[in-house]
Protein backbone atom coordinates (compact mmCIF):
# COMPACT_ATOMS: atom_id res chain seq x y z
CA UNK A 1 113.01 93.68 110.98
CA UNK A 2 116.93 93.12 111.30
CA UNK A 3 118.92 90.07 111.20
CA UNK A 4 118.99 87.69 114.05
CA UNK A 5 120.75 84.55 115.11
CA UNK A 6 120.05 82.27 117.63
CA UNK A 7 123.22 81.50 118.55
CA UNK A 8 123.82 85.76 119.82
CA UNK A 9 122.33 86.51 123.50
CA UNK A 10 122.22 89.97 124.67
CA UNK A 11 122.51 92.03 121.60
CA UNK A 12 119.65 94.15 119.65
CA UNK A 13 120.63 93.93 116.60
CA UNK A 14 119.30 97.19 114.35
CA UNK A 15 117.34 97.13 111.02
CA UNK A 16 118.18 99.15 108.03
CA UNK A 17 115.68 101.65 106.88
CA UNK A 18 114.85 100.67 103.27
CA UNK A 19 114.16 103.72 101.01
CA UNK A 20 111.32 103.84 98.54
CA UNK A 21 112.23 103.03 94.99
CA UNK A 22 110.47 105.65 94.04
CA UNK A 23 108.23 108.48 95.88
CA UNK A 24 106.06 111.16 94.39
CA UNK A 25 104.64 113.88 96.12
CA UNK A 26 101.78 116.55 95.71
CA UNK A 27 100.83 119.36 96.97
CA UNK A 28 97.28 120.19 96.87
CA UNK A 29 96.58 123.72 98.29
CA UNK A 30 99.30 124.73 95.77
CA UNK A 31 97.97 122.71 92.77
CA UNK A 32 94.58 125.10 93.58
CA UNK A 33 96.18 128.02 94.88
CA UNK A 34 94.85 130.94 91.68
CA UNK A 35 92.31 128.61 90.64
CA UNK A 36 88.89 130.13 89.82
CA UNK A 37 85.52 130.53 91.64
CA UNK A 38 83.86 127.50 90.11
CA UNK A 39 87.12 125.56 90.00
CA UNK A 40 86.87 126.07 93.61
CA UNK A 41 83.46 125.34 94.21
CA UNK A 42 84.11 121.74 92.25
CA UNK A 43 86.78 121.26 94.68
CA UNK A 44 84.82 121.80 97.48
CA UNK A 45 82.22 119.59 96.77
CA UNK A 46 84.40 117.02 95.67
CA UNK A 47 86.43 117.46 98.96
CA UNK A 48 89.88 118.02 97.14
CA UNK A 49 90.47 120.79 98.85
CA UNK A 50 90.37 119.21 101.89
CA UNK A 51 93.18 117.36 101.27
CA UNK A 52 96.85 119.04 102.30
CA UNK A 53 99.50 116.05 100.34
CA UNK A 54 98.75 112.92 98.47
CA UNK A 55 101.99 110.66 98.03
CA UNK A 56 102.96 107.24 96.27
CA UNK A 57 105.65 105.26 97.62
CA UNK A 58 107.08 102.12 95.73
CA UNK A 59 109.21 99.81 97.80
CA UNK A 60 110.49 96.76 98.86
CA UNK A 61 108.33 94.80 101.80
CA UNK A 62 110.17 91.72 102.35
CA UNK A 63 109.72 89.41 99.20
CA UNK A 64 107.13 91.43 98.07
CA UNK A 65 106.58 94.79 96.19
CA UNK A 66 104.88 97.62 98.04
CA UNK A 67 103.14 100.25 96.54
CA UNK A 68 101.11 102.81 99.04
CA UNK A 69 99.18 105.89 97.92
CA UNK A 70 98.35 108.21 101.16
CA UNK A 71 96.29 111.42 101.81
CA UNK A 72 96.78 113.72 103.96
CA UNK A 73 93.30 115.82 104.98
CA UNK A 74 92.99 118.92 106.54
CA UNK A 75 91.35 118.19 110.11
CA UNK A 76 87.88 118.78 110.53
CA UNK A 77 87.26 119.88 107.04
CA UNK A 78 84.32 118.27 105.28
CA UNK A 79 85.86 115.47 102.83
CA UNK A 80 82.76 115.93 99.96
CA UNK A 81 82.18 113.01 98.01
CA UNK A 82 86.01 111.82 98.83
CA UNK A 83 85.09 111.32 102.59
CA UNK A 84 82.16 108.55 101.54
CA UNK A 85 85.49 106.57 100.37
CA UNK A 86 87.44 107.62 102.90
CA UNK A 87 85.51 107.70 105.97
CA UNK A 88 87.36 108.31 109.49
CA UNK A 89 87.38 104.92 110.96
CA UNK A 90 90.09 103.01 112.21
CA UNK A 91 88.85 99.12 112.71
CA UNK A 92 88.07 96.80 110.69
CA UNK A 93 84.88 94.88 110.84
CA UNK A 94 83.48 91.35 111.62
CA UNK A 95 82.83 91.02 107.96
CA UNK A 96 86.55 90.58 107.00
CA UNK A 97 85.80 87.11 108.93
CA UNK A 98 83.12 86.16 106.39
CA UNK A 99 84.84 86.26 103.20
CA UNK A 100 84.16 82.91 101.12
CA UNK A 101 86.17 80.71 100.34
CA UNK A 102 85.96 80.69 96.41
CA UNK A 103 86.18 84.26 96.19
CA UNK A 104 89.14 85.16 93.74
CA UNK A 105 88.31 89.01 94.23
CA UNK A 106 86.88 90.73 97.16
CA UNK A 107 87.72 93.97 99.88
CA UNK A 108 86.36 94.31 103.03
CA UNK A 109 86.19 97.57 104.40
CA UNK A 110 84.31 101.17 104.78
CA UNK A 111 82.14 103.17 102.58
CA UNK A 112 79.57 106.00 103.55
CA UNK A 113 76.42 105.74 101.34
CA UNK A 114 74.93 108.50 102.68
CA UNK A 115 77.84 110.65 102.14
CA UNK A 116 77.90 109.81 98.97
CA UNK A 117 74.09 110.32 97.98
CA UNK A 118 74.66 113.98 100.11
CA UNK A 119 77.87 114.73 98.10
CA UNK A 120 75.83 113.66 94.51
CA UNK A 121 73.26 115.54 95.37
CA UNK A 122 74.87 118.81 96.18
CA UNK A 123 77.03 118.28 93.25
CA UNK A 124 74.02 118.07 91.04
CA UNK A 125 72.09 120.92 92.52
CA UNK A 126 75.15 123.15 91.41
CA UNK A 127 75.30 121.90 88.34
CA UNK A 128 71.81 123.17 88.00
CA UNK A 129 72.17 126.19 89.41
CA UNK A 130 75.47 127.18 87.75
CA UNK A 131 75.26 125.89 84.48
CA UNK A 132 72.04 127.09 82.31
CA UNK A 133 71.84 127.45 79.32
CA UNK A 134 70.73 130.60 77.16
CA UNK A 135 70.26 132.56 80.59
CA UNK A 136 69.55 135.98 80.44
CA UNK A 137 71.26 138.44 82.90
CA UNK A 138 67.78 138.98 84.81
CA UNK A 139 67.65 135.65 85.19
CA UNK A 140 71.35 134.98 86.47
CA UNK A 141 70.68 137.39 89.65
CA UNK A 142 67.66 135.32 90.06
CA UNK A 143 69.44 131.75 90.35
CA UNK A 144 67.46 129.74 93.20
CA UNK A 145 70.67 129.68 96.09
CA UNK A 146 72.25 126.10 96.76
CA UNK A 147 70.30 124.86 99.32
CA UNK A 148 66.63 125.53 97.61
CA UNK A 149 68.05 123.59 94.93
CA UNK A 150 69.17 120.78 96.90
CA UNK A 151 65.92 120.30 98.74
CA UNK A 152 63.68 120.53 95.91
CA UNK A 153 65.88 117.50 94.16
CA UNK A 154 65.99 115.74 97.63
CA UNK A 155 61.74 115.93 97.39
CA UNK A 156 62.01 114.66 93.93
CA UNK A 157 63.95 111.51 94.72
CA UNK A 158 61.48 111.17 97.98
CA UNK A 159 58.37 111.29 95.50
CA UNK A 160 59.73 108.91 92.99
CA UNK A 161 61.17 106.18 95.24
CA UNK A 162 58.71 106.10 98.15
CA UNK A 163 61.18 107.26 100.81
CA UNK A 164 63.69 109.87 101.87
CA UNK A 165 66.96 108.11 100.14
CA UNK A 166 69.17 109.30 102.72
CA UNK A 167 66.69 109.44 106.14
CA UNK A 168 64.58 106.44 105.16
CA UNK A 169 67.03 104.27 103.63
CA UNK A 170 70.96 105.20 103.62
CA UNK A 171 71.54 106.99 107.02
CA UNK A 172 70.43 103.10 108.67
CA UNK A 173 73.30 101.47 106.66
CA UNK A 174 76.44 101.39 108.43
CA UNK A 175 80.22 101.96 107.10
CA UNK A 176 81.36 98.32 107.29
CA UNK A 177 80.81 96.70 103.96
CA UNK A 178 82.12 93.25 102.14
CA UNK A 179 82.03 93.09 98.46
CA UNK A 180 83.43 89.98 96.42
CA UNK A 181 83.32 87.48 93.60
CA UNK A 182 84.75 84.68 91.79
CA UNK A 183 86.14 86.56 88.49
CA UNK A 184 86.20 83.02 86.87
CA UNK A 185 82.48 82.85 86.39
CA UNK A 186 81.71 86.80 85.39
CA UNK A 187 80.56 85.47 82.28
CA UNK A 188 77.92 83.39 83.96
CA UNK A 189 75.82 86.81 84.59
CA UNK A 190 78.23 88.11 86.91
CA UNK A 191 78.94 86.45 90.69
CA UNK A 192 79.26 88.98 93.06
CA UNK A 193 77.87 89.69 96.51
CA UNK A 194 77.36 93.09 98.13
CA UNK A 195 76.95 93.34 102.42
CA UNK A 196 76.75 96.12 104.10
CA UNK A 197 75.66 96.29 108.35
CA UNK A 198 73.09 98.17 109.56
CA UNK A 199 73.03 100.30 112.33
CA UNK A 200 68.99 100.14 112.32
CA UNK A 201 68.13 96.44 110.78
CA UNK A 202 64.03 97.39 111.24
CA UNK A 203 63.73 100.99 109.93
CA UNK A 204 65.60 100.05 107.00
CA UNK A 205 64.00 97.00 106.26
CA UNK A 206 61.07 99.44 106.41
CA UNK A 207 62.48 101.92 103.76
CA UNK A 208 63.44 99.32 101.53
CA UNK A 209 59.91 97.54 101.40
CA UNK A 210 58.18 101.11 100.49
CA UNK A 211 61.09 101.52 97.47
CA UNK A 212 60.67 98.03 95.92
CA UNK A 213 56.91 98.82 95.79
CA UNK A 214 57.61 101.89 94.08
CA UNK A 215 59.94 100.58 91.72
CA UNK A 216 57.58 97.62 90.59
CA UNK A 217 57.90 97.19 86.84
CA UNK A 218 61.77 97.71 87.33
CA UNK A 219 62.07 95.39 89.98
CA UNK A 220 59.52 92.78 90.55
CA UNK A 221 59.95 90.22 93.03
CA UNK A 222 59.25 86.65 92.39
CA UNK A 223 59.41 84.87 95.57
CA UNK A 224 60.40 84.85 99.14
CA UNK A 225 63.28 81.94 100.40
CA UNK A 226 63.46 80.60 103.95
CA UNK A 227 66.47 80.38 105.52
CA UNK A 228 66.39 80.24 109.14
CA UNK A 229 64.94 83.06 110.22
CA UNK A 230 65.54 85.23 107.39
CA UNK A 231 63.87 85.58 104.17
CA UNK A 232 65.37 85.65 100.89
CA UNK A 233 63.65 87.50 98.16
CA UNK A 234 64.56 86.73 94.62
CA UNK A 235 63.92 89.66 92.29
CA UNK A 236 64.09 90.37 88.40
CA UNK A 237 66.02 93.98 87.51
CA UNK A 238 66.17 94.98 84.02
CA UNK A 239 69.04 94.21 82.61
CA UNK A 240 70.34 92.00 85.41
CA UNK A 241 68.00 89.35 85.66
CA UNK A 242 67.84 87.70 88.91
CA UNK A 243 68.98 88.98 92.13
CA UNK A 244 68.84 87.91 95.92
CA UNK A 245 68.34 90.21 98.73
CA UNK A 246 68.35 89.83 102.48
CA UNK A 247 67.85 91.47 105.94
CA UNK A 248 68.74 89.75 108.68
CA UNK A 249 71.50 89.06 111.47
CA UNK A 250 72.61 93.25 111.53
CA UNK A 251 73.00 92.93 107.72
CA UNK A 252 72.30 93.83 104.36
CA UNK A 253 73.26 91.24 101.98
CA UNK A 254 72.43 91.56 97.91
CA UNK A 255 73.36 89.04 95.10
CA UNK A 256 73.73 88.07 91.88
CA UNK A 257 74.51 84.96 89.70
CA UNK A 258 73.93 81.76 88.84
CA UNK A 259 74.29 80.71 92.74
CA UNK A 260 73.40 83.96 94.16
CA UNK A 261 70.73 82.03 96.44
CA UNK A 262 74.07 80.06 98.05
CA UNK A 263 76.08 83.14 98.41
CA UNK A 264 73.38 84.49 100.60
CA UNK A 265 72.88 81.69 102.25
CA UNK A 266 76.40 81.13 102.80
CA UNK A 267 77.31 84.51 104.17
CA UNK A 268 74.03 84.57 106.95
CA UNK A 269 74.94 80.92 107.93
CA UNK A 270 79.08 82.18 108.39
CA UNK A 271 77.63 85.40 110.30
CA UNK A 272 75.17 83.24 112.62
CA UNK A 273 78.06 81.08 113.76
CA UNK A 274 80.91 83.93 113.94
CA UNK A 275 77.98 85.20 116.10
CA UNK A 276 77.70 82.08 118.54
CA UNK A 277 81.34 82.57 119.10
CA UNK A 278 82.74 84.65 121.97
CA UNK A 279 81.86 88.43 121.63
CA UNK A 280 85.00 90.36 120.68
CA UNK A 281 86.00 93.82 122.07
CA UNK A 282 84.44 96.87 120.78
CA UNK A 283 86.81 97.72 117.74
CA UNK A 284 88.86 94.49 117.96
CA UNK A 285 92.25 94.69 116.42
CA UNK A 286 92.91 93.48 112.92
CA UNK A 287 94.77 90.43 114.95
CA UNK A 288 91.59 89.20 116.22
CA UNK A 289 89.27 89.83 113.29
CA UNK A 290 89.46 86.52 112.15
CA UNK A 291 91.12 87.85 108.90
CA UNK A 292 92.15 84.72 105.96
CA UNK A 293 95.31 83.08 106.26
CA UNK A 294 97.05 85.08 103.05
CA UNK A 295 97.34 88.15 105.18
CA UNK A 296 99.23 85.82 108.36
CA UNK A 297 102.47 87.28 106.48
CA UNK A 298 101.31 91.00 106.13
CA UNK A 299 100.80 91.78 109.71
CA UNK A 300 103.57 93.53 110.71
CA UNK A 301 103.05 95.96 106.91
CA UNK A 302 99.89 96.83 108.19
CA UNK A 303 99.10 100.74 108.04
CA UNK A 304 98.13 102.63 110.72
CA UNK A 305 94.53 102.59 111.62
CA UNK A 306 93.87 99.72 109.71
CA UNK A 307 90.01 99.33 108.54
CA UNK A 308 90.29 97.35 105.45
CA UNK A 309 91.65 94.58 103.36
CA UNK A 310 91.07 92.66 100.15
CA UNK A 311 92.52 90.57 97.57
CA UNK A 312 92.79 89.83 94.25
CA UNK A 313 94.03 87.58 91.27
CA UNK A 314 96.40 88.90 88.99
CA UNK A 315 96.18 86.44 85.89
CA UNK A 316 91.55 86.73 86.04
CA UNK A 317 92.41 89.98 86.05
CA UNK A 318 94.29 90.46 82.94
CA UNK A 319 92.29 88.25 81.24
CA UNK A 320 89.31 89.74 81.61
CA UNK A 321 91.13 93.09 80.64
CA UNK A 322 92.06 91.87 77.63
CA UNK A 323 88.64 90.03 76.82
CA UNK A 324 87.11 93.83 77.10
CA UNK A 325 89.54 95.08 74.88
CA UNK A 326 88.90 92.74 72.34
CA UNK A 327 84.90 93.16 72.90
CA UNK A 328 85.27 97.56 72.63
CA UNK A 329 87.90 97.03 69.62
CA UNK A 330 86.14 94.43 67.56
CA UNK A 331 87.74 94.14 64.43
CA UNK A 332 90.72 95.79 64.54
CA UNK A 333 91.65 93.71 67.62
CA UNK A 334 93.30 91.26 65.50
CA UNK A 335 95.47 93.91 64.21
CA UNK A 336 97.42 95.30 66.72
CA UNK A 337 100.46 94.01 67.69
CA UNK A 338 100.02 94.63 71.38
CA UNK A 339 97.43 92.17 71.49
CA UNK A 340 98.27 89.61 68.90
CA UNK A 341 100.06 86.31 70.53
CA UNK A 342 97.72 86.93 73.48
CA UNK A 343 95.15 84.14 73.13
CA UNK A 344 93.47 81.98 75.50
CA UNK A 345 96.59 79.54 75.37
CA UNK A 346 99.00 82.77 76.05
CA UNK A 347 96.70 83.49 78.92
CA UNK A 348 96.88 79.89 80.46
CA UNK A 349 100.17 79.55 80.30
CA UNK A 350 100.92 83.14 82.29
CA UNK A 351 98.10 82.74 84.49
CA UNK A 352 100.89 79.06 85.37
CA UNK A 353 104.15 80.96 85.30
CA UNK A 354 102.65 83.23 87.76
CA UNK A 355 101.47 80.89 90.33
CA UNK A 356 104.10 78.62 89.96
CA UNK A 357 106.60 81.59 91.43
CA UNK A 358 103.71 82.65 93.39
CA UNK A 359 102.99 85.77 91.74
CA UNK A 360 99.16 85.49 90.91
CA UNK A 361 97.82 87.26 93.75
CA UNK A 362 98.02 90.62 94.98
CA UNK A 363 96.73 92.03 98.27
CA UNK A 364 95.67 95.43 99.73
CA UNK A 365 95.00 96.86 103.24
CA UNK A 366 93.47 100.48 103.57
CA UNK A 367 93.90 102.66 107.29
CA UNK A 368 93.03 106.16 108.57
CA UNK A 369 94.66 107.73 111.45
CA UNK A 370 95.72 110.81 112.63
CA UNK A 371 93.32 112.65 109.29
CA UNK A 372 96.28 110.72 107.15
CA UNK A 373 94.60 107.79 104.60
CA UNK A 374 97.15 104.75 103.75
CA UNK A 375 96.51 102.15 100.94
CA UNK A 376 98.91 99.25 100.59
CA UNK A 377 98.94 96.84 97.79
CA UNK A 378 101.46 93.90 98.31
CA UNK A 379 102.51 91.20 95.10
């Protein structure tokens, strides 16, 4: 932002640009340009081919390390199974407010579930319909088009879960969604909590009642919690064990852990009094979104369009990396040099050489404007 003194009156003084350590650059139409029908086809369900330029830019951001990854889409174009990750918004929601405190790993931002069921589904259905095998020639001219395949799987999913996934269920859930944990207790069956709002709280209550009575014998629940005026259900999932869902306050909120009843508790309570506070403008600016204190530095690096931000821990990170290693390698773990002096003590003492120089967290903010998607992360 320049250098200034308070001791000069009258003068602007001028910052230098700062170039990018490093910048890559692709061109997509011209990575595709010659490629085959079904090359194409995967591209266009996919959404690839909507995008015109992806870039990576590594660079300096005060006394901190940038590194931003950006898309450029073609306007208008249907984004595939891309756009459910990318979805064209440009705010960031309430939910950024409600992170908790002890989460060491969370992001607040967008995500299309419908779009991405759609996308799966279509993607599916040509599978199907392209790949067969021991097909006779007859039966090639024959294929069932797109479309017939795609509804027939669509009545298939309806049948077997008790409601149209995407019109019963999905199309209620909104784009703003909160996801987080505390990667210290993973092995303690895994704390994380899922939100997501809801643009219709009562018809998707609705769906979601009819699919957990399908899916009884996968999912069984074991009792309903008051809290306020929301009920908790606890549930048993194979393979998970217990999990806590709830729908309440404009809000979808699922669960899991040893305290998976508190982080739902938690989160309702923190929406219920953000609620009780003054009502913000429609698409309030990151500035007033109630966003944690680490980001107070990271303002004026904020992307364009900004609709998301997270954080993480570096040194959980790693060591949970390297705990997976060591769980896929098994034995021959212990032989590789790459991995031998990294023990538990190794790990503790990084894990204190990085926060001591205040290196253990990183930090990401996501934006979309003007069909161009940004993602910062800042160490």
């Amino acid at each position: 932002d320049g250098i200034r003194d308070h001791c000069v009156t009258g003068v602007q003084t001028c910052a230098l640009p700062i170039s990018p350590a490093v910048s890559l650059q692709f061109d997509v139409p011209a990575a595709l340009a010659g490629a085959d029908e079904e090359t194409n086809r995967a591209m266009a369900l996919s959404g690839v081919d909507s995008m015109k330029q992806v870039q990576a830019h590594l660079r300096p951001a005060g006394p901190q390390v940038s590194l931003e990854l950006s898309a450029a889409f073609a306007p208008g174009k249907d984004r595939g199974l891309i756009g459910a990750f990318f979805p064209r918004v440009s705010t960031v929601s309430r939910l950024a407010a409600l992170v908790p405190a002890n989460a060491t790993a969370w992001k607040a931002g967008h995500f299309d579930a419908a779009q991405l069921y759609r996308s799966c589904e279509l993607i599916v259905s040509e599978f199907e319909r392209s790949f067969r095998l021991f097909e006779s020639e007859e039966e090639k001219k024959n294929r069932p088009d797109l479309e017939s395949l795609r509804k027939a799987n669509r009545e298939k999913a309806t049948a077997e879960l008790g409601v149209d996934p995407v019109d019963g269920l999905l199309a209620h859930l909104d784009t703003d969604g909160l996801l987080c944990g505390n990667l210290e207790d993973l092995d303690a069956r895994g704390q994380v909590l899922l939100a997501m709002r809801l643009r219709d709280e009562q018809a998707f209550l609705a769906g979601l009642q009819k699919a957990l009575e399908k899916g009884k014998g996968f999912v069984n629940k074991f009792e309903d919690i008051e809290h306020g005026d929301v009920k908790i259900g606890r549930y048993g999932i194979t393979l998970l064990g217990n999990v806590y869902c709830a729908v309440g306050h404009g809000m979808f909120i699922f669960a899991g852990g040893e305290d998976g009843e508190g982080q739902v508790k938690r989160l309702l309570d923190a929406e219920r009094k953000a609620a009780a506070q003054p009502a913000a403008a429609a698409g309030a600016s990151i500035e007033t979104a109630g966003l944690p204190a680490e980001f107070a530095a990271l303002r004026r690096h904020l992307p364009a369009g900004c609709n998301g931000v997270g954080a993480s821990t570096i040194a959980l990170t790693l060591q949970l990396l390297l705990s997976g290693m060591r769980e896929i390698l098994g034995p021959i773990a212990g032989s590789l040099p790459e991995l031998q002096g990294l023990d538990e003590e190794a790990m503790e003492q990084l894990t204190e050489l990085l926060q001591q120089h205040h290196l253990d967290r990183v930090r990401i903010m996501s934006g979309c404007a003007d069909e161009v998607w940004r993602w910062r992360l800042f160490w």
